[in-house]
N, C-alpha and C. Protein backbone atom coordinates (compact mmCIF):
# COMPACT_ATOMS: atom_id res chain seq x y z
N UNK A 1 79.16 108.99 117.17
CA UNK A 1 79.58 109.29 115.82
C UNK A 1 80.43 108.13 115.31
N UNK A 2 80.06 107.95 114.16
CA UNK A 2 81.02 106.22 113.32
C UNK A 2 82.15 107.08 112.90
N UNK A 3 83.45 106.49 113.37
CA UNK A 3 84.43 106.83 113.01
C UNK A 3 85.47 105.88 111.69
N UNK A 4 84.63 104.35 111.74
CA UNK A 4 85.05 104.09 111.06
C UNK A 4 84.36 102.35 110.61
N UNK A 5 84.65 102.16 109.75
CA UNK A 5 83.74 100.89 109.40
C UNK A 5 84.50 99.91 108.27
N UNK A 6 84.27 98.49 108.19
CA UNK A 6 85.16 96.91 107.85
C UNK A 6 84.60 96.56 107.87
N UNK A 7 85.00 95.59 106.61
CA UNK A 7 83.87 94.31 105.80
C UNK A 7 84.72 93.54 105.61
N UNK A 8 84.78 92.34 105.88
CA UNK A 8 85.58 91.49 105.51
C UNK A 8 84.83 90.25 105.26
N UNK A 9 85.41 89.20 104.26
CA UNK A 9 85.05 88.03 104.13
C UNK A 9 86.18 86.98 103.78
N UNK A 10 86.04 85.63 104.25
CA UNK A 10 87.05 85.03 103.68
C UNK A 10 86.08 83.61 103.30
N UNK A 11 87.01 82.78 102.56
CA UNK A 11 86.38 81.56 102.69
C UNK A 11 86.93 80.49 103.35
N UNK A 12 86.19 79.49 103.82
CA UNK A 12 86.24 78.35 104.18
C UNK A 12 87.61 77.60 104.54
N UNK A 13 87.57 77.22 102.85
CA UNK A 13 88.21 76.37 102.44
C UNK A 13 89.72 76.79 102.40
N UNK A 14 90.04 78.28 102.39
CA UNK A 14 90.92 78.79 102.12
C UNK A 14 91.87 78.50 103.59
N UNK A 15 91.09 78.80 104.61
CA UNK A 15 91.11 78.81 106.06
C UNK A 15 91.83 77.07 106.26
N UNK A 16 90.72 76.44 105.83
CA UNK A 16 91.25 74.98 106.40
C UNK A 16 92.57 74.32 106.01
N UNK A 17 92.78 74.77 104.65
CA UNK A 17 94.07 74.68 103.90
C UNK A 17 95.40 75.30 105.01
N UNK A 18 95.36 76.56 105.06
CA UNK A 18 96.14 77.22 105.79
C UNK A 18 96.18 76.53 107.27
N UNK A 19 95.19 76.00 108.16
CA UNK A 19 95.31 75.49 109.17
C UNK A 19 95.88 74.02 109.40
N UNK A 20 95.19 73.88 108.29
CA UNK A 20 96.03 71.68 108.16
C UNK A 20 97.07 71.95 108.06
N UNK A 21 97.79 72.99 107.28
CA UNK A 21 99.64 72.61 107.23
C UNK A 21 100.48 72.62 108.68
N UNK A 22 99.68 73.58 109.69
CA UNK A 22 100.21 73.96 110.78
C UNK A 22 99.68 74.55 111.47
N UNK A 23 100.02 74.43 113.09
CA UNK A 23 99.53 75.40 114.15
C UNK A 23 99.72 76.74 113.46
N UNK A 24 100.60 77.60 112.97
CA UNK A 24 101.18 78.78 112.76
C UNK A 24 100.22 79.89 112.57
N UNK A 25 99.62 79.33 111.52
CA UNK A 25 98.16 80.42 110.87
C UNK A 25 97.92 80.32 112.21
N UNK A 26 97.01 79.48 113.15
CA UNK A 26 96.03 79.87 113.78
C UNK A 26 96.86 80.55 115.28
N UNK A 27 98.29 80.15 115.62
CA UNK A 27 98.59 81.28 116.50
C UNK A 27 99.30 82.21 116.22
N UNK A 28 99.21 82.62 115.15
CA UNK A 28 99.60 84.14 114.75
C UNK A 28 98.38 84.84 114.71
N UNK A 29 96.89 84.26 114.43
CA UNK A 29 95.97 84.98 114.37
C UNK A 29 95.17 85.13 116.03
N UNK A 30 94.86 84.28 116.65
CA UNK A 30 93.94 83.91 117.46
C UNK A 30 95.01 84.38 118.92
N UNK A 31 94.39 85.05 119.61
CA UNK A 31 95.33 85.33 121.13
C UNK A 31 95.53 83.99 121.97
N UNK A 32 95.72 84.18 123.37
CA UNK A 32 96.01 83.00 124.19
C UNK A 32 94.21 83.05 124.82
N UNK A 33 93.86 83.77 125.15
CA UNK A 33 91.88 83.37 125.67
C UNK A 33 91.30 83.01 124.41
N UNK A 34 91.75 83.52 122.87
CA UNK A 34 90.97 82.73 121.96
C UNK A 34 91.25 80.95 121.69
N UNK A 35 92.66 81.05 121.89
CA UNK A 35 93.02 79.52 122.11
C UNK A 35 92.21 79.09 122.72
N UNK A 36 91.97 79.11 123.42
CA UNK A 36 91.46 78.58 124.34
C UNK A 36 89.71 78.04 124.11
N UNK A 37 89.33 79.49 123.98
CA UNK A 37 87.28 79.30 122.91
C UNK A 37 87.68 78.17 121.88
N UNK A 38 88.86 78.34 121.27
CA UNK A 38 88.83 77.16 120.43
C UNK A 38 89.20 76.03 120.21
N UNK A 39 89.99 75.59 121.79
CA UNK A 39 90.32 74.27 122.20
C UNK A 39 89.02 74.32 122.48
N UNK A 40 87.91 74.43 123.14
CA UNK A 40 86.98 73.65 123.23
C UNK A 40 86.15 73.60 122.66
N UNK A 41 85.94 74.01 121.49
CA UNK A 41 84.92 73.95 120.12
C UNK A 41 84.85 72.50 119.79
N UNK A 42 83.78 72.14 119.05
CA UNK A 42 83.99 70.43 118.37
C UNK A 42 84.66 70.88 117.05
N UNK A 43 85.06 69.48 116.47
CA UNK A 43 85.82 69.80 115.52
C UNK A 43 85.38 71.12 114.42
N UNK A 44 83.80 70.30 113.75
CA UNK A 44 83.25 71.10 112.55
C UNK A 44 83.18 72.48 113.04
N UNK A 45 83.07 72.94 114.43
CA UNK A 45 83.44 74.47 114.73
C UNK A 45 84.27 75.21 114.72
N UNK A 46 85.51 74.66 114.75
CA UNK A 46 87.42 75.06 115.00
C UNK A 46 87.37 76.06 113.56
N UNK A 47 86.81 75.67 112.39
CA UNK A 47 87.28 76.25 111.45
C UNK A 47 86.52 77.58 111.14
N UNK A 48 85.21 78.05 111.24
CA UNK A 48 84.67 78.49 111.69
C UNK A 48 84.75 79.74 112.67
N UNK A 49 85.02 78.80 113.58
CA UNK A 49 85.75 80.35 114.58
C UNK A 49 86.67 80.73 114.02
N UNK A 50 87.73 80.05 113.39
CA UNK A 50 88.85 80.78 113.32
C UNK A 50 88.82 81.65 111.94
N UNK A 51 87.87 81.35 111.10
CA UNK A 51 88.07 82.19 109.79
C UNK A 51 86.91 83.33 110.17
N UNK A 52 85.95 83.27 111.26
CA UNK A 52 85.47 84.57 111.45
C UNK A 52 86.22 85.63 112.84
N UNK A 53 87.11 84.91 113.25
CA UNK A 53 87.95 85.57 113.88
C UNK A 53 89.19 86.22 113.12
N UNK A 54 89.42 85.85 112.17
CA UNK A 54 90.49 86.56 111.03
C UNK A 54 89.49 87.43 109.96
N UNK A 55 88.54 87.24 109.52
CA UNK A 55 87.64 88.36 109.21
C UNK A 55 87.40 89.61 110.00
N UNK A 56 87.11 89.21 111.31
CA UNK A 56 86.72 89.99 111.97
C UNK A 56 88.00 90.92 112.23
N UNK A 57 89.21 90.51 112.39
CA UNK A 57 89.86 91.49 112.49
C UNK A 57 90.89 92.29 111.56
N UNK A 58 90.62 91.75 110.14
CA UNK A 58 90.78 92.42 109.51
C UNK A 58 89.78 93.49 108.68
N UNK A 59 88.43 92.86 109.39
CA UNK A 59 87.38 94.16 109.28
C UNK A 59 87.82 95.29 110.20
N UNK A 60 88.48 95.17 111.48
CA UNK A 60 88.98 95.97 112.35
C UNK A 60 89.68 96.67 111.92
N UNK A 61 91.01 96.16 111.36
CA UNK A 61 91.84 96.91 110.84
C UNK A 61 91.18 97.98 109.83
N UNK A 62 90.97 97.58 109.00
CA UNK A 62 90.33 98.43 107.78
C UNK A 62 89.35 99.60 108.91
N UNK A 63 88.58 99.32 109.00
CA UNK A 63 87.98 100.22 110.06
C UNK A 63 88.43 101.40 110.81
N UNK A 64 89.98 100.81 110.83
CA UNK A 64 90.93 101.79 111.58
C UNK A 64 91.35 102.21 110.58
N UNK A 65 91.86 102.05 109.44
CA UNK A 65 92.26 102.64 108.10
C UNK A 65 93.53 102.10 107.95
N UNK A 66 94.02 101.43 108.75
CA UNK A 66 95.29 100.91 108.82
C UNK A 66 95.87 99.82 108.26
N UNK A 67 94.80 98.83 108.36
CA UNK A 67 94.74 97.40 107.91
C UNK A 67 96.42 96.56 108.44
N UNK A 68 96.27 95.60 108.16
CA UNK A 68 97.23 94.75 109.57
C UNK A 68 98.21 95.76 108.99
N UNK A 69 99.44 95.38 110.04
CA UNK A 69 100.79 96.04 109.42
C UNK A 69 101.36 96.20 111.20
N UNK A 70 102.31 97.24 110.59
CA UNK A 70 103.03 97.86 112.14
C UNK A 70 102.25 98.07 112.95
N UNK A 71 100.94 99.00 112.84
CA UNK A 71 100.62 99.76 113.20
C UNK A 71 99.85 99.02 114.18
N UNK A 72 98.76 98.23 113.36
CA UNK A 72 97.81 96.98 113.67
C UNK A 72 98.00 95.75 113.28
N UNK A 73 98.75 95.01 114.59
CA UNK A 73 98.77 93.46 114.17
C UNK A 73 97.60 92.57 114.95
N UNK A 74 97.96 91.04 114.23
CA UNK A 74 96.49 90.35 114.79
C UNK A 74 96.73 89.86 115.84
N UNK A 75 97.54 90.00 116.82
CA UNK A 75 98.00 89.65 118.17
C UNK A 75 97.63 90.85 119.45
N UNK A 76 97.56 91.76 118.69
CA UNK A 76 96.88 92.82 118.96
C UNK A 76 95.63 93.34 119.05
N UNK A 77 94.78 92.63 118.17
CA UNK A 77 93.19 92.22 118.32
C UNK A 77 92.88 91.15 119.01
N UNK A 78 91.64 91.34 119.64
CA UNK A 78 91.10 90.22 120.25
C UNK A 78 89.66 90.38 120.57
N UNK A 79 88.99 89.02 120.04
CA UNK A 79 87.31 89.38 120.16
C UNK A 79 87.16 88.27 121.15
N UNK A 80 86.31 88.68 122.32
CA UNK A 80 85.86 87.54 123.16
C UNK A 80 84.39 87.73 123.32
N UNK A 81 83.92 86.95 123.85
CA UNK A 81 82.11 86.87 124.14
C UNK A 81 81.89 87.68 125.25
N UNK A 82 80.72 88.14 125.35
CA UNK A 82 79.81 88.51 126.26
C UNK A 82 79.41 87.09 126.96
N UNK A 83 78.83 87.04 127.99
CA UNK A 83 77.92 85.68 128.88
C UNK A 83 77.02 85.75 127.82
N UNK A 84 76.71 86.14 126.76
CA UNK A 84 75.32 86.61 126.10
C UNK A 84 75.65 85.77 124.78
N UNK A 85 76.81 86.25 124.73
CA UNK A 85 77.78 85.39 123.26
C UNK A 85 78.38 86.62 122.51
N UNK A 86 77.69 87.91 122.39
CA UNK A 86 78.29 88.88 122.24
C UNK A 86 79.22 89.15 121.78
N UNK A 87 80.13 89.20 120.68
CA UNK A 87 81.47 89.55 120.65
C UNK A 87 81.62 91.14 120.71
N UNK A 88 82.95 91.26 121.50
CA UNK A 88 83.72 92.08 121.84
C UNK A 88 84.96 92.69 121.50
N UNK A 89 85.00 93.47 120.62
CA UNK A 89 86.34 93.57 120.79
C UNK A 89 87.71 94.48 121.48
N UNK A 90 88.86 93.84 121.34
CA UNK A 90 89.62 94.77 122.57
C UNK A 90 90.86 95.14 121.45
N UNK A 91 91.64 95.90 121.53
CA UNK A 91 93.02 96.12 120.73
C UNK A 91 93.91 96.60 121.72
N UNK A 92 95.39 95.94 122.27
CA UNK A 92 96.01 96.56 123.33
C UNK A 92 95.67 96.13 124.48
N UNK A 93 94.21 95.43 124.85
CA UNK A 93 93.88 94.89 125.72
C UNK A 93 93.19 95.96 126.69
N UNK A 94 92.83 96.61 125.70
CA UNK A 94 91.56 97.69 125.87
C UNK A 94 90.13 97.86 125.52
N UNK A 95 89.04 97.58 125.89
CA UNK A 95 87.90 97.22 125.24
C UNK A 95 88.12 98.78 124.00
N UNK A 96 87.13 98.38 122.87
CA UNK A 96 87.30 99.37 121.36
C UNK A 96 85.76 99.59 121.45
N UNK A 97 85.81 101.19 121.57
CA UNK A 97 84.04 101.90 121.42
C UNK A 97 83.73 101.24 120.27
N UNK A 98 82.63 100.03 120.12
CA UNK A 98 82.07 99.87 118.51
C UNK A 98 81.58 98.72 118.53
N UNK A 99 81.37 97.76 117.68
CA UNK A 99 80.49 96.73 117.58
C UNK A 99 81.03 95.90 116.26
N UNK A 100 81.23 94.56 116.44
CA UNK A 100 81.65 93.62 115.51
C UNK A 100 80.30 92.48 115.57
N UNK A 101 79.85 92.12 114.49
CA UNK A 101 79.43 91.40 113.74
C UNK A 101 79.72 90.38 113.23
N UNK A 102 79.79 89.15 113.26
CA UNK A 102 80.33 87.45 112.87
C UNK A 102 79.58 86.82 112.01
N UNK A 103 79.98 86.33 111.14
CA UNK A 103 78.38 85.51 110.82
C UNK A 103 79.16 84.51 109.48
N UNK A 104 78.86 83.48 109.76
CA UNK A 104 79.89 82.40 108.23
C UNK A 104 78.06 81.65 107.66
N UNK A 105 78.82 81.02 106.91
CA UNK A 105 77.97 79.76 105.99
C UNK A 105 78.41 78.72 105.81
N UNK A 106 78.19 77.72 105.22
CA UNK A 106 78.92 76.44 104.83
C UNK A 106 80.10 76.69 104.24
N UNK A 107 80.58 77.76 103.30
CA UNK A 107 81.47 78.15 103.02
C UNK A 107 82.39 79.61 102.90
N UNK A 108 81.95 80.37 103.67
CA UNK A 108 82.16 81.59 103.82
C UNK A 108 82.34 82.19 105.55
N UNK A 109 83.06 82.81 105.66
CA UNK A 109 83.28 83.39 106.98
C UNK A 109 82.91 85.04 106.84
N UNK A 110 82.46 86.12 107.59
CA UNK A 110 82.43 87.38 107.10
C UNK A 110 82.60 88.43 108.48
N UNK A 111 82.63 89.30 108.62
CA UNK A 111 82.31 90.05 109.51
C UNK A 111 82.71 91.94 109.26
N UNK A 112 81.77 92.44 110.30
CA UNK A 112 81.43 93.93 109.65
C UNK A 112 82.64 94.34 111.48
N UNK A 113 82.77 95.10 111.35
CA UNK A 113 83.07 96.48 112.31
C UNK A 113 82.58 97.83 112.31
N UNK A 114 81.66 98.29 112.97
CA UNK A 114 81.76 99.46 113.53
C UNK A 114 82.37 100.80 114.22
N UNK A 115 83.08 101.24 114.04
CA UNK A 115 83.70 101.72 115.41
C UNK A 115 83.25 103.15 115.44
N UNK A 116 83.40 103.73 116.61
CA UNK A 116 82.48 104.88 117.47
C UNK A 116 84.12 105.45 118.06
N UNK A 117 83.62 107.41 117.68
CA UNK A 117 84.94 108.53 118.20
C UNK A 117 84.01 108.45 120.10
């Protein structure tokens, strides 16, 4: 049964702005194993991951009905791969019954959530 469902999109450009001024955006958003997926990305990928990794979990949030805040922060989400590529996601450091979706463009980042009672 869908208990709950997130759409999110951001853009690009918005992302790269926020990341050139400083580390900050990207480790307030991204955990310590996502650091990591994205120390070893090539450059034109860094941005990319990281604006469908902040989509993605604010599709989460919403999903939960909560959207970031106390309740749900982004240190608190975390999507990692399957061997498959798969993303996953965990909250609490608990895998989350449901299914996330990634997907950008030249200028757009987006991602859906699913989640399952």
């Amino acid at each position: 049964m869908i208990a709950g469902i997130g759409l999110d999109i951001v853009e690009l450009d918005r992302i790269t702005k926020l990341d050139e001024r400083s580390d900050k955006f990207r480790l307030r958003i991204l955990s310590t194993r996502e650091i990591l997926l994205y120390d070893m990305l090539p450059p034109h990928r860094k941005i990319e991951f990281l604006a469908g990794r902040f989509a993605a979990k604010e599709a989460f949030a919403k999903a939960r009905g909560t959207g970031i805040g106390k309740d749900c922060r982004f240190e608190q989400i975390e999507i990692l791969p399957e061997p498959s590529g798969k993303p996953v996601l965990y909250f609490d450091g608990g895998e989350v019954a449901g299914f996330v979706s990634i997907t950008h463009t030249r200028t757009v980042a987006a991602a859906q959530v699913v989640l399952e009672k």
